[in-house]
Protein backbone atom coordinates (compact mmCIF):
# COMPACT_ATOMS: atom_id res chain seq x y z
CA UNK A 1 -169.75 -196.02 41.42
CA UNK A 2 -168.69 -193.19 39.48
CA UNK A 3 -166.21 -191.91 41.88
CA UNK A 4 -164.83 -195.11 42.16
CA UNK A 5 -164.30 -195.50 38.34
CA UNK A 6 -162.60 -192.29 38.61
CA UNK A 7 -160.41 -193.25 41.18
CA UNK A 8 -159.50 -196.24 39.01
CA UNK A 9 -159.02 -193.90 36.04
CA UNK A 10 -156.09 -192.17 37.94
CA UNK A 11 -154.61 -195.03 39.42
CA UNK A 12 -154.50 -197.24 35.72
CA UNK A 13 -153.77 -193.81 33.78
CA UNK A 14 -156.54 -194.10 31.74
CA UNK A 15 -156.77 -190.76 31.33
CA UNK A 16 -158.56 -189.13 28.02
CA UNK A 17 -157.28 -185.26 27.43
CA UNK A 18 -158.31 -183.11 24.90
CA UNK A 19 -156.72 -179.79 24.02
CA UNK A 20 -158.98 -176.86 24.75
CA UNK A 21 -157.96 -173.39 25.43
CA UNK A 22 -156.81 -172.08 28.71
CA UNK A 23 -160.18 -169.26 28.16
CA UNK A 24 -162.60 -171.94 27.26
CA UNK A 25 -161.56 -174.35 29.86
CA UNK A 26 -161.99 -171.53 32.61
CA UNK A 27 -165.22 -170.70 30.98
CA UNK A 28 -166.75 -173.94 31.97
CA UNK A 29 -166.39 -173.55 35.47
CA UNK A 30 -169.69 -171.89 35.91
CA UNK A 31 -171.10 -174.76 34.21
CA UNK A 32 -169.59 -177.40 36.81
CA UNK A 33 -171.06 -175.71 39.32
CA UNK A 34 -174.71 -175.55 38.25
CA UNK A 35 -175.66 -178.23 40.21
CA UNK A 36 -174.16 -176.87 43.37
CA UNK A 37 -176.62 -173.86 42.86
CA UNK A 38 -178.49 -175.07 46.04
CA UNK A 39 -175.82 -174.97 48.15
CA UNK A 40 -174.67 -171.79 47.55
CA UNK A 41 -178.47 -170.22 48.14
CA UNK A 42 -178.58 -171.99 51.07
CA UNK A 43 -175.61 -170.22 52.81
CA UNK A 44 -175.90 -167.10 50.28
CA UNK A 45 -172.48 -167.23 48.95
CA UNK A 46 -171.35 -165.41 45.77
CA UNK A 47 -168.46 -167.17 43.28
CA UNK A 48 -166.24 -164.62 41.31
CA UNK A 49 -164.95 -166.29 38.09
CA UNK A 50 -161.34 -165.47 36.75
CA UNK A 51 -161.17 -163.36 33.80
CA UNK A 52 -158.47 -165.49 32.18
CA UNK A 53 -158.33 -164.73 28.28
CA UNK A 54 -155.27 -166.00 27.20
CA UNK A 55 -155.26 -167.77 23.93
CA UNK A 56 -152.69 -171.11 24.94
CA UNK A 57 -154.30 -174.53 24.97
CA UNK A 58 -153.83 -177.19 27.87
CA UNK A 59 -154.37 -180.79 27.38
CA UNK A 60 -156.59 -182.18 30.57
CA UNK A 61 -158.92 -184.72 31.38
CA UNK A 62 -162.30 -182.44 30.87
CA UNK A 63 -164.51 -184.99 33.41
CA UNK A 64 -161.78 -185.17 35.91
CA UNK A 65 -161.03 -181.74 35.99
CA UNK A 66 -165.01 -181.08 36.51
CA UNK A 67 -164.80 -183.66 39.51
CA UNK A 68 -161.84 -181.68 40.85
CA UNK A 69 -163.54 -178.02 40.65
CA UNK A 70 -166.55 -179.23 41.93
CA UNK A 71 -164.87 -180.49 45.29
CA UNK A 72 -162.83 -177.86 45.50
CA UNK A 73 -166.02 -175.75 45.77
CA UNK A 74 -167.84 -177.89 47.90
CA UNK A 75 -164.69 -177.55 50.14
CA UNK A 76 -164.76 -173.37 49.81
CA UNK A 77 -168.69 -173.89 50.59
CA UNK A 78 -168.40 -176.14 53.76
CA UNK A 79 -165.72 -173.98 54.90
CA UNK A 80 -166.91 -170.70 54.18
CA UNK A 81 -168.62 -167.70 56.02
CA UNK A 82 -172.75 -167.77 55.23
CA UNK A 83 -173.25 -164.09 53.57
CA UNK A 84 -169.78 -163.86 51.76
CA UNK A 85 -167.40 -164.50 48.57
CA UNK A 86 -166.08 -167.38 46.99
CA UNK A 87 -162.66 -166.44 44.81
CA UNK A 88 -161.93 -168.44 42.11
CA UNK A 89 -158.33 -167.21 41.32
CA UNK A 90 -156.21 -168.82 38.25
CA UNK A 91 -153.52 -167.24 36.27
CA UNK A 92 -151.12 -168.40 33.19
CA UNK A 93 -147.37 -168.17 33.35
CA UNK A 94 -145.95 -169.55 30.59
CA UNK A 95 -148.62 -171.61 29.18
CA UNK A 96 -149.33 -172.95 32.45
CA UNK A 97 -152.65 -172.27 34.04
């Protein structure tokens, strides 16, 4: 049901950012992925986390953007080698991230 509320989210544009800093907001990844801890034993991957400490602030959707990171690394899990690295790579160029 969640997921579909999500969906709906999107689609109506009911979206609710906040401003956080680009560092903060890349410092929550390994939060998002705390329940995915399982997964990653099981196939004994590894996740690097960017070292992104630039001050600028984005404005995002905070649940949404959890719901995307976590299916992006369910994605890198599925599709990745047992025994090896996960990458997370981000960078900022001009106040984008």
């Amino acid at each position: 049901i969640n997921s579909l509320l999500n969906t709906v989210k999107i689609f109506d544009r009911i979206l609710e950012p906040v401003e956080i800093k680009i560092k903060d907001l890349i410092g929550k990844i390994p939060d998002t992925i705390e329940n995915l801890k399982y997964i990653l034993r099981e196939k004994n991957l590894k996740i690097i986390f960017p070292q992104i400490q630039s001050e600028d602030s984005v404005k995002v959707d905070l649940d949404l953007m959890t719901i995307a990171w976590e299916e992006l690394i369910l994605n890198a899990v599925k599709y990745g080698k047992s025994n090896s690295m996960i990458e997370i790579m981000g960078f900022v160029s001009e106040g984008y991230l």
